[in-house]
C-alpha atoms as a PDB file:
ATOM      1  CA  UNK A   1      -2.854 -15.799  90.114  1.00  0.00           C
ATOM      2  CA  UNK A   2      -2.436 -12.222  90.719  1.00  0.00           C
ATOM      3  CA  UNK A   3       0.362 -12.007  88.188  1.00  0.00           C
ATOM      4  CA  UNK A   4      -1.861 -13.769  85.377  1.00  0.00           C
ATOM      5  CA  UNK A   5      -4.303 -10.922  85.425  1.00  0.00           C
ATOM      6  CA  UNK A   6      -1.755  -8.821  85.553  1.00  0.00           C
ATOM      7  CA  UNK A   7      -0.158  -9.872  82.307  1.00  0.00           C
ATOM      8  CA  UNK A   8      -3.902 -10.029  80.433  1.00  0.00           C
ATOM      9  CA  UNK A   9      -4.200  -6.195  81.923  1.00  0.00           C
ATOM     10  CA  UNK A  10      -0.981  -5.202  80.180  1.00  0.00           C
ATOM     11  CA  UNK A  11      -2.025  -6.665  76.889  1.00  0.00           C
ATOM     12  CA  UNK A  12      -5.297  -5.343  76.565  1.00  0.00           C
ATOM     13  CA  UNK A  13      -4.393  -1.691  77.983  1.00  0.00           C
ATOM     14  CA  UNK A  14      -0.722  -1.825  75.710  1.00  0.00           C
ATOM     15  CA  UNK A  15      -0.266   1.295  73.682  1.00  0.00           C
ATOM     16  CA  UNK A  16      -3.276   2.840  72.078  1.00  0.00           C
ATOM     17  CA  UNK A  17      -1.794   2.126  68.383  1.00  0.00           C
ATOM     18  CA  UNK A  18      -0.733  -1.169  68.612  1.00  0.00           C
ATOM     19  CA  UNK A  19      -3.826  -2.618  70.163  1.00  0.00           C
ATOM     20  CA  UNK A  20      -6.190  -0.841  67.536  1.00  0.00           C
ATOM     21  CA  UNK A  21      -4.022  -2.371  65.333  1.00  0.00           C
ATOM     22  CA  UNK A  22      -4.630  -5.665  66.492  1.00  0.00           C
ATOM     23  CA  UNK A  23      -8.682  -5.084  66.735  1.00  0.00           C
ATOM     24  CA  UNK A  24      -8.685  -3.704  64.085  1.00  0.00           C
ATOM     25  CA  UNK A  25      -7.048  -6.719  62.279  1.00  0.00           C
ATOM     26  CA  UNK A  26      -9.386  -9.168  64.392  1.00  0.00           C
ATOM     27  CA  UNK A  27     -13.065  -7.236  64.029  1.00  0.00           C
ATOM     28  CA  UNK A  28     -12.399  -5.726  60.450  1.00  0.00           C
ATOM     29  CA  UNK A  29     -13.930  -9.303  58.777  1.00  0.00           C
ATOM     30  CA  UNK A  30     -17.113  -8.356  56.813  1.00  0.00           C
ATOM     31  CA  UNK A  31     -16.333  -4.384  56.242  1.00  0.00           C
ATOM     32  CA  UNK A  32     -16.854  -2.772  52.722  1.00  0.00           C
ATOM     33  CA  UNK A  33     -14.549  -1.833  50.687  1.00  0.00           C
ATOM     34  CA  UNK A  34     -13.630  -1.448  47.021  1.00  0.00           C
ATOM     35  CA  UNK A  35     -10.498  -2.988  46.104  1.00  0.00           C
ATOM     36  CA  UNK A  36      -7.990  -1.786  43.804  1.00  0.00           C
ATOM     37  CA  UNK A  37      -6.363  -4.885  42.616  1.00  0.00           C
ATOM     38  CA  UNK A  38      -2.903  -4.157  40.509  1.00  0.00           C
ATOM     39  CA  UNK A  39      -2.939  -7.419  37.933  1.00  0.00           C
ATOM     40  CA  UNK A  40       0.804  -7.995  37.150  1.00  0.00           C
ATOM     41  CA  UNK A  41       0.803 -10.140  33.702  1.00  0.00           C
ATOM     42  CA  UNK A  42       3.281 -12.939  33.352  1.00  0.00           C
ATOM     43  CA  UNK A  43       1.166 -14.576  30.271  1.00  0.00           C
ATOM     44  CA  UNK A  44       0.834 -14.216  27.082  1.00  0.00           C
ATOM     45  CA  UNK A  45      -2.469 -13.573  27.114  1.00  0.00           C
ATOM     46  CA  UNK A  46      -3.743  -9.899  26.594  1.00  0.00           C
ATOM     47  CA  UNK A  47      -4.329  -8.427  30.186  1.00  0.00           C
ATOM     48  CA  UNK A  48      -8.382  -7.836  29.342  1.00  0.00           C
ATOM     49  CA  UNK A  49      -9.172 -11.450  29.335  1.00  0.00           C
ATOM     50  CA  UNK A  50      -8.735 -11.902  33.297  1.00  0.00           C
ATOM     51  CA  UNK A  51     -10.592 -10.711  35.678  1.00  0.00           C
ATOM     52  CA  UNK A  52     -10.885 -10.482  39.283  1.00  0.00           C
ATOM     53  CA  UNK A  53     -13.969 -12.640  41.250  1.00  0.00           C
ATOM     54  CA  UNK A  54     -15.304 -12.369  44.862  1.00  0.00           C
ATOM     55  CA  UNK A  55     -16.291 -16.281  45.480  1.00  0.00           C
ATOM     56  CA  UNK A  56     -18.651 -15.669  48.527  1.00  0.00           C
ATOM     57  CA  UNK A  57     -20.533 -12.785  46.258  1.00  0.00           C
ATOM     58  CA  UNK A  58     -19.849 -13.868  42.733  1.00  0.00           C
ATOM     59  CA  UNK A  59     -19.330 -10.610  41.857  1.00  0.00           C
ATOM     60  CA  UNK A  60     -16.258  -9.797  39.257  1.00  0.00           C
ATOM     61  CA  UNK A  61     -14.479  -6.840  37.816  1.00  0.00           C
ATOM     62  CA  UNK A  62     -12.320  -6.946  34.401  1.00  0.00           C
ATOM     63  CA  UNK A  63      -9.022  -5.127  33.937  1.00  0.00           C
ATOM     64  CA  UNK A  64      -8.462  -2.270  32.371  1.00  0.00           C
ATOM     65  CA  UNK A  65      -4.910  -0.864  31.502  1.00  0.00           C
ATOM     66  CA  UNK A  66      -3.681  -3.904  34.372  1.00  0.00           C
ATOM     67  CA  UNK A  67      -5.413  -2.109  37.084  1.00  0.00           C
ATOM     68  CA  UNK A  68      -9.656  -3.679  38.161  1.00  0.00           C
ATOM     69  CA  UNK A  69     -11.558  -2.105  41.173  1.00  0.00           C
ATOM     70  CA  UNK A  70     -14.096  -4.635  42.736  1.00  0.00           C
ATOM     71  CA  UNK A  71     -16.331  -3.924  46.166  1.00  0.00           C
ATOM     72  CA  UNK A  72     -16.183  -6.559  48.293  1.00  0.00           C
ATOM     73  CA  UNK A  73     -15.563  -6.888  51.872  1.00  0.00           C
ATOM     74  CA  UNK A  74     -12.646  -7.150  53.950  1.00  0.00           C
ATOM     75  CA  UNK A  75     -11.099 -10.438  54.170  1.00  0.00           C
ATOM     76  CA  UNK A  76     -13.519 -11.977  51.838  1.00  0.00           C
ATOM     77  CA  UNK A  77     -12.012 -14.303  49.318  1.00  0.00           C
ATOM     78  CA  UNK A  78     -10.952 -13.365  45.589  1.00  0.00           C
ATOM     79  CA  UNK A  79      -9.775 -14.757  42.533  1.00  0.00           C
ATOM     80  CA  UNK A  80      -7.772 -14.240  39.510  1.00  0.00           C
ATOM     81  CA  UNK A  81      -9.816 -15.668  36.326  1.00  0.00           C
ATOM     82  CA  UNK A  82     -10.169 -15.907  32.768  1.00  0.00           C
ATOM     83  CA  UNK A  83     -13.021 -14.080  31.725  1.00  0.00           C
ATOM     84  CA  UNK A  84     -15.541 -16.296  30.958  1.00  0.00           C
ATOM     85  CA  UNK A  85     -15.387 -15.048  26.946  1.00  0.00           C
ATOM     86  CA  UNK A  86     -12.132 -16.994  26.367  1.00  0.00           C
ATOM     87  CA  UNK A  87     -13.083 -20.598  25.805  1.00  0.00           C
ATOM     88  CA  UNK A  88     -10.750 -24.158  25.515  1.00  0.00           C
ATOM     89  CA  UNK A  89      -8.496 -22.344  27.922  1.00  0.00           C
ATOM     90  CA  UNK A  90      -8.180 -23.136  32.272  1.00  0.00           C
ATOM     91  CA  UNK A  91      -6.745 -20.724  33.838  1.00  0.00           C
ATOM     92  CA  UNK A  92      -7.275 -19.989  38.159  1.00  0.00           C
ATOM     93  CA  UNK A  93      -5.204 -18.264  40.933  1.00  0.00           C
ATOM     94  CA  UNK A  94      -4.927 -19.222  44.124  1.00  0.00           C
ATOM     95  CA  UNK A  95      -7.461 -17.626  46.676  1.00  0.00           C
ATOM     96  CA  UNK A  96      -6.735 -14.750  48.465  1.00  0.00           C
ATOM     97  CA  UNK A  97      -7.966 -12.359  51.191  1.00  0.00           C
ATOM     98  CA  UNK A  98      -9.319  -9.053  49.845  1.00  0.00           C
ATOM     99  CA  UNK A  99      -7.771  -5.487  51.018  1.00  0.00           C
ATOM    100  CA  UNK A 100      -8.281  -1.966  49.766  1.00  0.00           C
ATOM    101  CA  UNK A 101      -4.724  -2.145  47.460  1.00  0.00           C
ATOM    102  CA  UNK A 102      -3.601  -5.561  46.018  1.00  0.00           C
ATOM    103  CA  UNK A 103      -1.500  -6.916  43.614  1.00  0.00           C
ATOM    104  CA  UNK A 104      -2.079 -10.411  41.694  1.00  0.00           C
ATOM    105  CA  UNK A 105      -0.204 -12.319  39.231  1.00  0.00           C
ATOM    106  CA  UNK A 106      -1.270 -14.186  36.362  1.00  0.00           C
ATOM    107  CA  UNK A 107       1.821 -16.612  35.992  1.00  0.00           C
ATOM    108  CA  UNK A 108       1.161 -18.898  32.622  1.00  0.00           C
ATOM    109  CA  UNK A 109       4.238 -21.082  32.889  1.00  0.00           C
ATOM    110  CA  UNK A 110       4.535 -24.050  30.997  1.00  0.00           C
ATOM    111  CA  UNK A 111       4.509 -26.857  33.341  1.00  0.00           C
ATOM    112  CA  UNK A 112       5.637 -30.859  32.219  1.00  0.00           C
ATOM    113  CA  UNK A 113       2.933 -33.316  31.719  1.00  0.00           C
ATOM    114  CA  UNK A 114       4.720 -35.974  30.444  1.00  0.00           C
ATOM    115  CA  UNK A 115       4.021 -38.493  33.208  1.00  0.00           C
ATOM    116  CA  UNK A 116       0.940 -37.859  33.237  1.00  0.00           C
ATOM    117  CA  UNK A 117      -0.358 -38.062  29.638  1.00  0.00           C
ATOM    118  CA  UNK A 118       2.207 -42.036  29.750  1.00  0.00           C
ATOM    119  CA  UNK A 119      -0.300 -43.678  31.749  1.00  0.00           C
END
């Protein structure tokens, strides 16, 4: 028993960096930031019809020369869209966890729908 405590001692008293590190990563959920979101382009589709939504807020930013700045909070999830000006088109990223410096990418790759549309 005595060693058990002594292993949960070591982990919470471990080097000063590593453990603010690690509570930092754990209790940073919900802090304010603005994100600077890099949008890399695969599409044909001019850069300054995406843009860049927080779904918990709603709030969105559009790009400008690739680069959008949106606050939101820490580890809040965000989305690369069309902006809602470009109609007859779907386009939506995957969901991902907002930090201060990101990068997204709009891929617009032509993808087979044969077998679907043969039904």
């Amino acid at each position: 028993m005595y060693a058990a405590y002594h292993f949960i001692y070591f982990i919470l008293l471990g080097s000063p960096a590593k453990s603010e590190g690690l509570f930092s990563w754990l209790f940073s959920s919900g802090k304010e930031i603005t994100a600077e979101i890099k949008l890399v382009n695969n599409c044909l589709l001019d850069s300054k019809y995406f843009i860049v939504r927080d779904l918990g807020s709603g709030k969105s930013s559009g790009f400008t020369s690739g680069f959008a700045r949106l606050d939101t909070k820490t580890k809040s999830s965000i989305q690369l869209q069309l902006s809602p000006s470009v109609k007859n088109v779907t386009f939506a990223g995957n969901a991902v966890e907002a930090k201060k410096k990101m990068k997204l990418v709009a891929d617009c790759s032509i993808r087979n729908l044969s077998d679907v549309s043969e039904n």
